[in-house]
PDB file of N, CA and C in Angstrom:
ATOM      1  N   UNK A   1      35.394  38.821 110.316  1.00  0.00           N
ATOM      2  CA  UNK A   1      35.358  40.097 110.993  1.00  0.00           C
ATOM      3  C   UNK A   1      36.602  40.927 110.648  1.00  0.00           C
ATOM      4  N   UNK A   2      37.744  40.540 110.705  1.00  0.00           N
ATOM      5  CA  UNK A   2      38.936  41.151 110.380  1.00  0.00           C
ATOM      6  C   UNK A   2      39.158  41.622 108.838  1.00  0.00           C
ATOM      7  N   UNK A   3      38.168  40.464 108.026  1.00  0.00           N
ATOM      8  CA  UNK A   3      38.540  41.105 106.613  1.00  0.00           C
ATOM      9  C   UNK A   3      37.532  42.482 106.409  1.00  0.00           C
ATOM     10  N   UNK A   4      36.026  42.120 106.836  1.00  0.00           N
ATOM     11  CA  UNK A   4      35.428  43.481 106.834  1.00  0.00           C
ATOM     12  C   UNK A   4      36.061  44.580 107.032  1.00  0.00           C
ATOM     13  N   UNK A   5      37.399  44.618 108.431  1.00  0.00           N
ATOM     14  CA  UNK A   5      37.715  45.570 109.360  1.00  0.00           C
ATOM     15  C   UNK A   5      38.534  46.254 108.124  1.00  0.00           C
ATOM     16  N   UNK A   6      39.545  45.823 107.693  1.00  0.00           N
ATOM     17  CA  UNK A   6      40.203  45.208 106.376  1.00  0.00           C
ATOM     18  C   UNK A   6      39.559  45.886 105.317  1.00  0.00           C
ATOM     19  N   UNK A   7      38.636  46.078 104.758  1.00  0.00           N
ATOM     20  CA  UNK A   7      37.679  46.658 103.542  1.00  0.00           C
ATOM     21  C   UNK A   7      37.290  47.593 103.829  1.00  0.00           C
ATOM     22  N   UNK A   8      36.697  47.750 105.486  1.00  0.00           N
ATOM     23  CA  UNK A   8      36.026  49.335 105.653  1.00  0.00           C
ATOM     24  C   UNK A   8      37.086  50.334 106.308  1.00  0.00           C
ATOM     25  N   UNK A   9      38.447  50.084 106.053  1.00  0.00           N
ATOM     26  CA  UNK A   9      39.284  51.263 106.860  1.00  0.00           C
ATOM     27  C   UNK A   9      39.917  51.410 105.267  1.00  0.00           C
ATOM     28  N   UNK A  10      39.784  51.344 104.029  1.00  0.00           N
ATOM     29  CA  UNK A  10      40.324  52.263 103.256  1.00  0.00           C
ATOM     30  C   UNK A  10      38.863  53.260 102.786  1.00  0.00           C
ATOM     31  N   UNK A  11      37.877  52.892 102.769  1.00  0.00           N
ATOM     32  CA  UNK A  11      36.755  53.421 102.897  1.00  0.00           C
ATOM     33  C   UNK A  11      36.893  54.971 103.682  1.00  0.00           C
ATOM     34  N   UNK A  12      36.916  54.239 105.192  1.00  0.00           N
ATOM     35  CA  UNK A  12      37.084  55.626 106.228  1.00  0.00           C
ATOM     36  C   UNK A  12      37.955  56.311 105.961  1.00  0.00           C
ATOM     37  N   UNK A  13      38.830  56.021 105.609  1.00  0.00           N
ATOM     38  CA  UNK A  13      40.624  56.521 104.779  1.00  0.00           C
ATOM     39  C   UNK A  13      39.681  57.816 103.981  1.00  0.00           C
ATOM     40  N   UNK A  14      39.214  57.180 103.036  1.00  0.00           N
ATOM     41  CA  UNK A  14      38.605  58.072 101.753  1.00  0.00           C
ATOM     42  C   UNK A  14      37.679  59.155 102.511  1.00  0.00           C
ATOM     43  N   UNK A  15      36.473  58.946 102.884  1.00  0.00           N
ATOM     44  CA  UNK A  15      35.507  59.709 103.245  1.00  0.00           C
ATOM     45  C   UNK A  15      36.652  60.807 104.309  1.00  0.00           C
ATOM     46  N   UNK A  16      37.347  60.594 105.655  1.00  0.00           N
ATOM     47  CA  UNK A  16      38.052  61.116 106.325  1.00  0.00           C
ATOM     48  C   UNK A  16      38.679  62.059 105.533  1.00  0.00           C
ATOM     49  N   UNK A  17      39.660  61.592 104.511  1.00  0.00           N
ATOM     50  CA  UNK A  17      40.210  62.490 103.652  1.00  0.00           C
ATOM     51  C   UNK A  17      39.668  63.568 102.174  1.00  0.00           C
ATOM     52  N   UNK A  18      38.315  63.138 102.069  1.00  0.00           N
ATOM     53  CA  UNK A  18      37.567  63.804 100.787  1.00  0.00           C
ATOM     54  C   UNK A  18      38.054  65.200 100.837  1.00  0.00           C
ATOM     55  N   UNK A  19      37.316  65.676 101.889  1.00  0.00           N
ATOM     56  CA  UNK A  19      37.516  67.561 102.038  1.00  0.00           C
ATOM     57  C   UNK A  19      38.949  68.267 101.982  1.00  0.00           C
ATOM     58  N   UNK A  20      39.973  67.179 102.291  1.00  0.00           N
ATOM     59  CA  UNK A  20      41.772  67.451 102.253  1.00  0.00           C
ATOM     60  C   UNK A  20      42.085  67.511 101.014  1.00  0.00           C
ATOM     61  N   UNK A  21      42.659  69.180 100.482  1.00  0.00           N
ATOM     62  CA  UNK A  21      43.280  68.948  99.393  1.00  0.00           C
ATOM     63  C   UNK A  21      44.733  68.581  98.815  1.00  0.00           C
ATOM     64  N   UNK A  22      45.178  69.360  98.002  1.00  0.00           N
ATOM     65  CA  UNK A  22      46.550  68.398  97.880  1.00  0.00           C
ATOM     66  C   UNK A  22      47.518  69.555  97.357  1.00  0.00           C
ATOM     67  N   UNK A  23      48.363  69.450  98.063  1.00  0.00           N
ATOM     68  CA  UNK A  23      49.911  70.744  97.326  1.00  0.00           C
ATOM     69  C   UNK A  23      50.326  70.121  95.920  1.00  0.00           C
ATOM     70  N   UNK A  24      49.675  69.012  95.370  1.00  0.00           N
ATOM     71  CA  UNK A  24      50.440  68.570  94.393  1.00  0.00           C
ATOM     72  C   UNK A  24      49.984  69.425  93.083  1.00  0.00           C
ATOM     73  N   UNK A  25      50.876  69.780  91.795  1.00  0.00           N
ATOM     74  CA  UNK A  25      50.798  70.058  90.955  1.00  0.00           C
ATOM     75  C   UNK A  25      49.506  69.616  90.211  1.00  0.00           C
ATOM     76  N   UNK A  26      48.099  70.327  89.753  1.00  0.00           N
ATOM     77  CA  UNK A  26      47.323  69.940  88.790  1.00  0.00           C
ATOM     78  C   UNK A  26      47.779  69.916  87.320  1.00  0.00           C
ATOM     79  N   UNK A  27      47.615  68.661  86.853  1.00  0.00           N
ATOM     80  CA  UNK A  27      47.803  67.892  85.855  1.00  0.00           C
ATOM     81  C   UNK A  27      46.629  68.514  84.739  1.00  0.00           C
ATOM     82  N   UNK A  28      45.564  68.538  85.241  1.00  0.00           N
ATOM     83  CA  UNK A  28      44.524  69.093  84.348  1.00  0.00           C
ATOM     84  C   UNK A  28      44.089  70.063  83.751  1.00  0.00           C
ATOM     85  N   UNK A  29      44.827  71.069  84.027  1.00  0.00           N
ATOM     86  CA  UNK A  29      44.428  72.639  83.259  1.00  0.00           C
ATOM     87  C   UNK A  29      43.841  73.184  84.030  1.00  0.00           C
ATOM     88  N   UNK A  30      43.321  73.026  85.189  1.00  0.00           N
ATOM     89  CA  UNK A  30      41.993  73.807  85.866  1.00  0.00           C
ATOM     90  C   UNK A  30      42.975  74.411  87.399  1.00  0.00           C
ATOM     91  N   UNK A  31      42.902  75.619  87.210  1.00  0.00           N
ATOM     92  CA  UNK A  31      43.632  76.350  88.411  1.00  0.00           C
ATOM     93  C   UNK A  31      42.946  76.412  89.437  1.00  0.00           C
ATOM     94  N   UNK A  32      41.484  75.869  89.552  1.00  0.00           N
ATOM     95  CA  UNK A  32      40.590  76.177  90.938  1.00  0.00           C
ATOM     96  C   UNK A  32      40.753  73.891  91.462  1.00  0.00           C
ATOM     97  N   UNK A  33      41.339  73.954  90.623  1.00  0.00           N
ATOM     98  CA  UNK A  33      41.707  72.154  91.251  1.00  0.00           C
ATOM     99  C   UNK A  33      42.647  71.848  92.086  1.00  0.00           C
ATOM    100  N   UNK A  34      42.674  70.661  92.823  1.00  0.00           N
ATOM    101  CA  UNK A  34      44.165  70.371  93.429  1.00  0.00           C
ATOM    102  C   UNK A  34      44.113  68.996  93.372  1.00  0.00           C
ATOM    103  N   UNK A  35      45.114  68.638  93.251  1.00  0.00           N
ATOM    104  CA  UNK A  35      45.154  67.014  93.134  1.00  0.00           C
ATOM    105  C   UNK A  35      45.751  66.247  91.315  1.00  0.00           C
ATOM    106  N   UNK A  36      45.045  65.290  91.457  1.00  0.00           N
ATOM    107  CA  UNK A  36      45.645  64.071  90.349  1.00  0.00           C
ATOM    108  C   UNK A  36      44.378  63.616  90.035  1.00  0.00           C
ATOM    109  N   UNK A  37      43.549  63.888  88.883  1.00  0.00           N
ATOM    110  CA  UNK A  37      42.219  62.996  88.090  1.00  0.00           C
ATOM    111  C   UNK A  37      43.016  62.093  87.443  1.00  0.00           C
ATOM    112  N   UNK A  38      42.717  61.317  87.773  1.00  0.00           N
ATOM    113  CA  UNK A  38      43.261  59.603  86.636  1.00  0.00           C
ATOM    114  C   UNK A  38      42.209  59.788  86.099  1.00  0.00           C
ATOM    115  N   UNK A  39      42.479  59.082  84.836  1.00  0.00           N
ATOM    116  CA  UNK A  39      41.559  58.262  83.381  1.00  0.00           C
ATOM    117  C   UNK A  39      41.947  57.382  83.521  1.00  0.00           C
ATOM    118  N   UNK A  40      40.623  56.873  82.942  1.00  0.00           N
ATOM    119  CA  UNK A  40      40.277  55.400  83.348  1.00  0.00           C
ATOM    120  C   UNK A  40      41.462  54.544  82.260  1.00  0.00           C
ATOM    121  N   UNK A  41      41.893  54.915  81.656  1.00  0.00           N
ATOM    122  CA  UNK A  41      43.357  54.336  80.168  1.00  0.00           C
ATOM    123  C   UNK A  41      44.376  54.434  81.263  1.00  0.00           C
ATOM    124  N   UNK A  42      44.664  55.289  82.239  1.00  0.00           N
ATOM    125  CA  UNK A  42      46.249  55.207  82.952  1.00  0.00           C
ATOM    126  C   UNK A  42      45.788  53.794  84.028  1.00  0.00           C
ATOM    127  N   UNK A  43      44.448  54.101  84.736  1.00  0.00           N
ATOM    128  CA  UNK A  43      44.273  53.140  85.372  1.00  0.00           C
ATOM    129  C   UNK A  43      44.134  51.732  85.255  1.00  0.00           C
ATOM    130  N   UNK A  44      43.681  51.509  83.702  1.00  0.00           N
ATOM    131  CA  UNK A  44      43.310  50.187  83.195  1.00  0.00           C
ATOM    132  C   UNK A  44      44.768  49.968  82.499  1.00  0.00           C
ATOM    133  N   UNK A  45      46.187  50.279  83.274  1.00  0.00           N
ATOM    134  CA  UNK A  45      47.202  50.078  83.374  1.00  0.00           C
ATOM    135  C   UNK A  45      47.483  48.584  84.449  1.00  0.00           C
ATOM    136  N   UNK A  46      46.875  49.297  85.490  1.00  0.00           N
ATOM    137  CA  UNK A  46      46.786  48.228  86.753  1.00  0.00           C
ATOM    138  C   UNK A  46      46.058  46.387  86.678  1.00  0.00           C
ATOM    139  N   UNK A  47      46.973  45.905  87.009  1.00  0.00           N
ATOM    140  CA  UNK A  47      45.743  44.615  87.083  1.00  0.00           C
ATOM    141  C   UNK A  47      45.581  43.868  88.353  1.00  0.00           C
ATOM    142  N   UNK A  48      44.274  43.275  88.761  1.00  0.00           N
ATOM    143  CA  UNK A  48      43.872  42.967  89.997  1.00  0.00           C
ATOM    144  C   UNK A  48      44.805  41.438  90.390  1.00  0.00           C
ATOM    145  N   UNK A  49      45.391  41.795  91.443  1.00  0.00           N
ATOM    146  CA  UNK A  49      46.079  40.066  91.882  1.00  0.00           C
ATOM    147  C   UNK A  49      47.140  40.571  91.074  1.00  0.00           C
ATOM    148  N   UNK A  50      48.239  41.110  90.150  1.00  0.00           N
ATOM    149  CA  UNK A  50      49.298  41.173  89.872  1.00  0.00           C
ATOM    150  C   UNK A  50      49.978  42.535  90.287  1.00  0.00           C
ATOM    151  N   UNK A  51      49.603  43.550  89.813  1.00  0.00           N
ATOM    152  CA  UNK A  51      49.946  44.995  90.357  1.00  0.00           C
ATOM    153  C   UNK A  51      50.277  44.923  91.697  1.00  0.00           C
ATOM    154  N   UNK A  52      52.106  45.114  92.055  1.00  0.00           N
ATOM    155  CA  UNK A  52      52.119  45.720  93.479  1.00  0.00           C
ATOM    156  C   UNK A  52      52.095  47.380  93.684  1.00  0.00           C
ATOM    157  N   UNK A  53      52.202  47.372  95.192  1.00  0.00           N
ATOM    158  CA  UNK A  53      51.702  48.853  95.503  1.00  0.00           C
ATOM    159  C   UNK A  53      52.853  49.923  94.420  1.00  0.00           C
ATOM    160  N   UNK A  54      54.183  49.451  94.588  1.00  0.00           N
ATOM    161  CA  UNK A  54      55.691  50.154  93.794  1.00  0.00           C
ATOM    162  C   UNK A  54      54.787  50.273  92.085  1.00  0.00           C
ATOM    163  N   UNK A  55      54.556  49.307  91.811  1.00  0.00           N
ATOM    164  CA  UNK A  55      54.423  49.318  90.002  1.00  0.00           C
ATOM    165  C   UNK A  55      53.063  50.306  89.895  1.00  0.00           C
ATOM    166  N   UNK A  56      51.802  50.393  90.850  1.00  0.00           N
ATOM    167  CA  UNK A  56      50.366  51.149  91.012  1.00  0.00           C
ATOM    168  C   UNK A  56      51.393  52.612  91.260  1.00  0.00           C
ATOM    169  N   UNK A  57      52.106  52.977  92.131  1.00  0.00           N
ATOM    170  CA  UNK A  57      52.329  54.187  92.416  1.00  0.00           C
ATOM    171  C   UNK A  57      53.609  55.054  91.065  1.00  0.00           C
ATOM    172  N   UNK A  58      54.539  53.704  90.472  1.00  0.00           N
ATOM    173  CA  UNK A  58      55.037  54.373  89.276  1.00  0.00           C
ATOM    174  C   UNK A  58      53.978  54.554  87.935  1.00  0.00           C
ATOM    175  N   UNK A  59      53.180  54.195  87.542  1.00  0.00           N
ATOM    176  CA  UNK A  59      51.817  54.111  87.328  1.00  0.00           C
ATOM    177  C   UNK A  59      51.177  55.420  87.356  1.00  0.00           C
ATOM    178  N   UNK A  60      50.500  55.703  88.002  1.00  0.00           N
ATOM    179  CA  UNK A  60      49.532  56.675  88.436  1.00  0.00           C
ATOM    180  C   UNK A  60      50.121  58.031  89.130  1.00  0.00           C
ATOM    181  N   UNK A  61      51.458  57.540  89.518  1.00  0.00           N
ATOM    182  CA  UNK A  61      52.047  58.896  90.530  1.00  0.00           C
ATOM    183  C   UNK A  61      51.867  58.795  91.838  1.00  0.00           C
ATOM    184  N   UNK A  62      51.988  60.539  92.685  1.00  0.00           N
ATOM    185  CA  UNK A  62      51.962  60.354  93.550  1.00  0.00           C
ATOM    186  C   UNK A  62      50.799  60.610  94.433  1.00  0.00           C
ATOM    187  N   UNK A  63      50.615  59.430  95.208  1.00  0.00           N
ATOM    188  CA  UNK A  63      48.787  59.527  96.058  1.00  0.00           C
ATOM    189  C   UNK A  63      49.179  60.839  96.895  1.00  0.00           C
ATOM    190  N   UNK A  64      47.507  61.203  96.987  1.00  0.00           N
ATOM    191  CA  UNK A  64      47.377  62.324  98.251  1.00  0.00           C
ATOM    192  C   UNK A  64      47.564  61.753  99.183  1.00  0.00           C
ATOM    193  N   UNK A  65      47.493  60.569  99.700  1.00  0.00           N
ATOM    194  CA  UNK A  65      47.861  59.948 100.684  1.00  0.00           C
ATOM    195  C   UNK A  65      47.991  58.297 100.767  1.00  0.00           C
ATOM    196  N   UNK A  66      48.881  57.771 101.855  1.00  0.00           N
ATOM    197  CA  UNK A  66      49.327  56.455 101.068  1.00  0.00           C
ATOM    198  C   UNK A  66      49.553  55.591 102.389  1.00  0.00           C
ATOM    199  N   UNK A  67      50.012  54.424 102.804  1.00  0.00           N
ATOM    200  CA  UNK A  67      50.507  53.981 104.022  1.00  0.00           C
ATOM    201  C   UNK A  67      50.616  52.123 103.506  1.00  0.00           C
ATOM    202  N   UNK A  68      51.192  51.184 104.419  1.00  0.00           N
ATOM    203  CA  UNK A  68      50.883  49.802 104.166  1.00  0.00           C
ATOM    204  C   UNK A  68      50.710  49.192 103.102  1.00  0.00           C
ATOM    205  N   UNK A  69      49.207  49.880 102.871  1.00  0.00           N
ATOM    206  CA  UNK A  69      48.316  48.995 102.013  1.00  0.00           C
ATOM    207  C   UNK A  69      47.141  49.562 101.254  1.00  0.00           C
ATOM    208  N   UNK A  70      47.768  51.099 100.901  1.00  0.00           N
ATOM    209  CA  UNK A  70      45.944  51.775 100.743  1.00  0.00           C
ATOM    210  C   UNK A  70      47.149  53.109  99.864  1.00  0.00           C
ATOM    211  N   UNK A  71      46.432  53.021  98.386  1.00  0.00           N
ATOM    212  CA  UNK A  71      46.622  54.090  97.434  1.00  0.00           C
ATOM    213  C   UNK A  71      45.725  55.434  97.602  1.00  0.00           C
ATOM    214  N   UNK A  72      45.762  56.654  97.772  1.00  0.00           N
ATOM    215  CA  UNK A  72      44.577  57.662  97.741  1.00  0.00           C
ATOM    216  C   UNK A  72      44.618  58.403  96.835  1.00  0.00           C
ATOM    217  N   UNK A  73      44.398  58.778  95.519  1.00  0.00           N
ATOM    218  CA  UNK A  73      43.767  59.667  95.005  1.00  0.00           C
ATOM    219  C   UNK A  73      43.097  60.858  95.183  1.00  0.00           C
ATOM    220  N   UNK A  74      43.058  62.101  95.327  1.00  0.00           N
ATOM    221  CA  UNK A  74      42.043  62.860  95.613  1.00  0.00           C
ATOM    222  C   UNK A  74      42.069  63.949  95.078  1.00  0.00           C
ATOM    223  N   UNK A  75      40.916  64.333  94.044  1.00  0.00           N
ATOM    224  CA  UNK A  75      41.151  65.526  93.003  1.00  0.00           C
ATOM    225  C   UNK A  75      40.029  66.318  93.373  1.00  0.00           C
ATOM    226  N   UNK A  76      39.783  67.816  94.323  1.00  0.00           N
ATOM    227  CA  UNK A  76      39.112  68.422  94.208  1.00  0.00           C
ATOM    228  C   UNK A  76      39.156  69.729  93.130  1.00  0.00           C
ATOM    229  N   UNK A  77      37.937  70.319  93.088  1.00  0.00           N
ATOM    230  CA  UNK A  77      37.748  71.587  92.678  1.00  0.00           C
ATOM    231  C   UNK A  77      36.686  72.475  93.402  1.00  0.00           C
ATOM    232  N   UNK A  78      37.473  73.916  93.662  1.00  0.00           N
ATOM    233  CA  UNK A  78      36.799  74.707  94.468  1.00  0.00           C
ATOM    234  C   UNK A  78      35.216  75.036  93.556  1.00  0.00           C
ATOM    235  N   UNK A  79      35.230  75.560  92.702  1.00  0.00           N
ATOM    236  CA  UNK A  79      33.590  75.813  91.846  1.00  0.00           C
ATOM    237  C   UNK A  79      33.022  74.642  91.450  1.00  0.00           C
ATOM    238  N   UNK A  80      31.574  74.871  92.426  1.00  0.00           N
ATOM    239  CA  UNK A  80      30.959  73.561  92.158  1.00  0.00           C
ATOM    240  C   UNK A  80      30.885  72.078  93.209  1.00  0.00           C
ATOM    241  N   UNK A  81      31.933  72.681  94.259  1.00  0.00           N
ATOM    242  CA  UNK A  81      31.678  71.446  95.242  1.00  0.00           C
ATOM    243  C   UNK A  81      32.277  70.549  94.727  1.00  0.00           C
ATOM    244  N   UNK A  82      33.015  70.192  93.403  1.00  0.00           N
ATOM    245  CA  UNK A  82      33.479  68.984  93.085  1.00  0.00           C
ATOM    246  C   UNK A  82      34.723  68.286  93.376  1.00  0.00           C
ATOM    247  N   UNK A  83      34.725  66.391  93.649  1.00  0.00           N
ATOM    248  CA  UNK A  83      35.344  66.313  93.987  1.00  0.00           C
ATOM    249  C   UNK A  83      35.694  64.647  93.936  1.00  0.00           C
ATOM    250  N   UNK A  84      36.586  63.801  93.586  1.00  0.00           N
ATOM    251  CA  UNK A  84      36.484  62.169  93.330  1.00  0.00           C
ATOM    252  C   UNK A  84      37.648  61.940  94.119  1.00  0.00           C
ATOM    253  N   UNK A  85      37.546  60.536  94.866  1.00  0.00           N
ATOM    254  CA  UNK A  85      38.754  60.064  95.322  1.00  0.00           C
ATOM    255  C   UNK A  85      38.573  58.445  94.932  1.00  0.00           C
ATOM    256  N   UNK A  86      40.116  58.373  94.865  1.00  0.00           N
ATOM    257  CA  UNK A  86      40.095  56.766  94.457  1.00  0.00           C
ATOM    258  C   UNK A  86      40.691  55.719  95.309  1.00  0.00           C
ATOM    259  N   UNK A  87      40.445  54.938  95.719  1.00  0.00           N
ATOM    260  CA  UNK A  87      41.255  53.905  96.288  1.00  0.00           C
ATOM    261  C   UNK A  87      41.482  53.054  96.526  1.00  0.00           C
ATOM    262  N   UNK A  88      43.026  52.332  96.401  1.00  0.00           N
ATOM    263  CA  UNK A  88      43.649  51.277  95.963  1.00  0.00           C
ATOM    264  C   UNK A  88      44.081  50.409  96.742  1.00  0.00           C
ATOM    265  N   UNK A  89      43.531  49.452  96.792  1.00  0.00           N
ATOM    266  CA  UNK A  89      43.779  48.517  98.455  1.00  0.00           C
ATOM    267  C   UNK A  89      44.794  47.404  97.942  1.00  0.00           C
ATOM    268  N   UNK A  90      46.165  47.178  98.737  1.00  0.00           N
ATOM    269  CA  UNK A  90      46.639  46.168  99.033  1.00  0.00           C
ATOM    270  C   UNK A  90      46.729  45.058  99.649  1.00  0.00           C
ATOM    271  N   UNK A  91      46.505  43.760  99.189  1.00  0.00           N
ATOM    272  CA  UNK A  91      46.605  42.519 100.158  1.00  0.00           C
ATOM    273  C   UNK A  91      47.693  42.230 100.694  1.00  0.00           C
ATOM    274  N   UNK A  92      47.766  41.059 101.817  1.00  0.00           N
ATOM    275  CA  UNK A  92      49.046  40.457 102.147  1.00  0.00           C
ATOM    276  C   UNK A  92      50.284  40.408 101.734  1.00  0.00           C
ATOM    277  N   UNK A  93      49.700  39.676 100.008  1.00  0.00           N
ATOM    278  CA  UNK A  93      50.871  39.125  99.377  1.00  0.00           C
ATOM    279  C   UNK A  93      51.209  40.543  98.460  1.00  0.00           C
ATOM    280  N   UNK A  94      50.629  41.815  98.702  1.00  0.00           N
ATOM    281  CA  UNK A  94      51.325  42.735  98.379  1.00  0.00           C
ATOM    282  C   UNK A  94      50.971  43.055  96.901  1.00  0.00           C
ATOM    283  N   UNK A  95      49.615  42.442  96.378  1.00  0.00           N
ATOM    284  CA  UNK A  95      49.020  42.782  95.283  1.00  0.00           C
ATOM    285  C   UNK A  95      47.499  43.147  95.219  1.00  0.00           C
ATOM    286  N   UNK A  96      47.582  44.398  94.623  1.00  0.00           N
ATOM    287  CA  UNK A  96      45.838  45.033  94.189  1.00  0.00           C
ATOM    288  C   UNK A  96      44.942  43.949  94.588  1.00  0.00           C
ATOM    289  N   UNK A  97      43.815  44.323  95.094  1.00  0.00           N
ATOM    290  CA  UNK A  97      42.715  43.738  95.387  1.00  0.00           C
ATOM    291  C   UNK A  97      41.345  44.123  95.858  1.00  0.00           C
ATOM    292  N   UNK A  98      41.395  45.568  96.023  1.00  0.00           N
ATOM    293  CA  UNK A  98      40.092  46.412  95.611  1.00  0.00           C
ATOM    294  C   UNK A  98      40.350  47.552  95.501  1.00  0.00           C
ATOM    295  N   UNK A  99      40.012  48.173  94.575  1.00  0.00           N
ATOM    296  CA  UNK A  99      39.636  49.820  93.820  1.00  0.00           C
ATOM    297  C   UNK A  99      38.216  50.063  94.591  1.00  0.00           C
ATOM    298  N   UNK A 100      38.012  50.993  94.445  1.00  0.00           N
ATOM    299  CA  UNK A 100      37.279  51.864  94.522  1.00  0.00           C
ATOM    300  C   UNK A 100      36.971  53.175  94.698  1.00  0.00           C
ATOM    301  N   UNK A 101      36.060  54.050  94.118  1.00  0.00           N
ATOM    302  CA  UNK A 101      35.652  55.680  93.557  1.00  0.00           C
ATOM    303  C   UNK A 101      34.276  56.068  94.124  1.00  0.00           C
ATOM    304  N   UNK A 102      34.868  57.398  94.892  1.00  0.00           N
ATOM    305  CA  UNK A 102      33.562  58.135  95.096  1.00  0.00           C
ATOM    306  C   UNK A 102      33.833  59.235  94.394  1.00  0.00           C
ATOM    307  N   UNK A 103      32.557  60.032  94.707  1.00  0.00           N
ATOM    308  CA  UNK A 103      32.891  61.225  93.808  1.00  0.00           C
ATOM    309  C   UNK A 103      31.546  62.205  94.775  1.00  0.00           C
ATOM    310  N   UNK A 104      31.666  63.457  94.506  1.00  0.00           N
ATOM    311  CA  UNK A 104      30.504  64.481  94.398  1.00  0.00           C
ATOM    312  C   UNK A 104      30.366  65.459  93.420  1.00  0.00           C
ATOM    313  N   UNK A 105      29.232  66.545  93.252  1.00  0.00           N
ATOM    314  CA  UNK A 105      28.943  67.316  92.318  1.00  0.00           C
ATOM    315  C   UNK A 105      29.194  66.508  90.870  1.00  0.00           C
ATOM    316  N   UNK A 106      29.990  67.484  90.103  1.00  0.00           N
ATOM    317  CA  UNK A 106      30.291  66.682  88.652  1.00  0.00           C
ATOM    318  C   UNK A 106      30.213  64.943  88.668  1.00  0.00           C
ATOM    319  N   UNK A 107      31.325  64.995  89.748  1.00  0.00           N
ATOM    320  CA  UNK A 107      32.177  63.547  89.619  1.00  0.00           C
ATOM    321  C   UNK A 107      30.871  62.384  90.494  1.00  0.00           C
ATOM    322  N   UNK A 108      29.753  62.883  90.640  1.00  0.00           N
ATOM    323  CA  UNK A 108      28.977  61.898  91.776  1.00  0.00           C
ATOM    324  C   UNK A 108      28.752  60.723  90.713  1.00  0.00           C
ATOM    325  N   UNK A 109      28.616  59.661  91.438  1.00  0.00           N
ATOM    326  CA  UNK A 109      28.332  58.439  90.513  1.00  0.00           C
ATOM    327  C   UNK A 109      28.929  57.826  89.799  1.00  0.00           C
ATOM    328  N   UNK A 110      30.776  58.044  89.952  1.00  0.00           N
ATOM    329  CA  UNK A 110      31.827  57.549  89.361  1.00  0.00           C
ATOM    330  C   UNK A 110      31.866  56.354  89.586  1.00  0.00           C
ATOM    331  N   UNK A 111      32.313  55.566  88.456  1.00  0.00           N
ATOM    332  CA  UNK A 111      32.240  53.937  88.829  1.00  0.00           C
ATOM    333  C   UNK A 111      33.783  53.827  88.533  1.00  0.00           C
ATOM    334  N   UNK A 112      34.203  52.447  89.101  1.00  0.00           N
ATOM    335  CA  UNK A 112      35.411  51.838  88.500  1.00  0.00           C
ATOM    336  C   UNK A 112      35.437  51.215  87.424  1.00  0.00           C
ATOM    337  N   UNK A 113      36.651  51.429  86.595  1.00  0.00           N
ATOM    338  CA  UNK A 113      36.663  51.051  85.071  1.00  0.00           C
ATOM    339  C   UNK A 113      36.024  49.151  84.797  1.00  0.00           C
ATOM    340  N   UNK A 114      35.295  48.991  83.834  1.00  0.00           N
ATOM    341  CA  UNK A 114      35.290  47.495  84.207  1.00  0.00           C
ATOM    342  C   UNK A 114      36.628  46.730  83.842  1.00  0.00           C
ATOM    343  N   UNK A 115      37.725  47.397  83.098  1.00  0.00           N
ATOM    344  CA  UNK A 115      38.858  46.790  83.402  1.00  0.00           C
ATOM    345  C   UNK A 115      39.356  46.200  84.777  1.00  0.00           C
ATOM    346  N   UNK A 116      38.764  46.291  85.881  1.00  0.00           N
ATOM    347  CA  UNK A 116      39.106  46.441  87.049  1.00  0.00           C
ATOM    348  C   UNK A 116      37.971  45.708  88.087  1.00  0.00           C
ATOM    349  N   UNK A 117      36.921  45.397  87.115  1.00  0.00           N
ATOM    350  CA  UNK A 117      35.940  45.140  87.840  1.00  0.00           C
ATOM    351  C   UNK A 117      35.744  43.760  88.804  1.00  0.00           C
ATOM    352  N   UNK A 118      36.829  43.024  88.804  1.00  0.00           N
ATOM    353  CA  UNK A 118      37.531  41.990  89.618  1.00  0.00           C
ATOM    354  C   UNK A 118      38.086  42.586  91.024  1.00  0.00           C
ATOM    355  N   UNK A 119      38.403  44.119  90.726  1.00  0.00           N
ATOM    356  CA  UNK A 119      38.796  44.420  91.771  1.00  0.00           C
ATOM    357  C   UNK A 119      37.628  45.232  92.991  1.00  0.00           C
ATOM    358  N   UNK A 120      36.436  45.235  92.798  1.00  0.00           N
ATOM    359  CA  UNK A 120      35.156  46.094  93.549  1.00  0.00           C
ATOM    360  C   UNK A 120      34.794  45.005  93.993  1.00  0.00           C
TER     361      UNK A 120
END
């Protein structure tokens, strides 16, 4: 019961936060964006069971939102409804142990890299 509790609160994390955008600098060229799109090459940086949260966040940068044990990602764009978030769950011992990506419009149906696929 506790690990479910555990798996479905970076979930709620994500969905809660989808519609929140981000003051951070777009990386991508697109001025109607906000946020950080990772590729799947920066991400298949990370590895599942070794990556701690410090080495994922020098890595990838800085999350839209972050706490404990939970990386957030979140790259919208105003034209088009579009919008992906990613997120990076920490265990106990303080190493990666599930990814996971939603997405809408463009980005619907985003999967995690199978570099990673130890970690879904």
């Amino acid at each position: 019961m506790k690990r479910s509790l555990f798996l479905a609160l970076p979930v709620l994390l994500g969905l809660a936060f989808v519609a929140c955008g981000s003051d951070d600098a777009n990386d991508n060229g697109d001025d109607n964006c906000t946020g950080k799109r990772l590729t799947d090459d920066k991400v298949c940086e990370l590895t599942c069971g070794q990556t701690t949260m410090a080495q994922a966040q020098a890595i990838l940068g800085q999350p839209t939102v972050s706490n404990n044990t939970v990386l957030q990602y979140t790259y919208q764009c105003i034209e088009g409804a579009r919008a992906s978030t990613e997120i990076y769950t920490f265990g106990f011992d303080g190493t990666l142990f599930n990814v996971s990506r939603s997405g809408q419009g463009d980005f619907a149906g985003t999967t995690v890299p199978s570099c990673l696929s130890a970690c879904d």
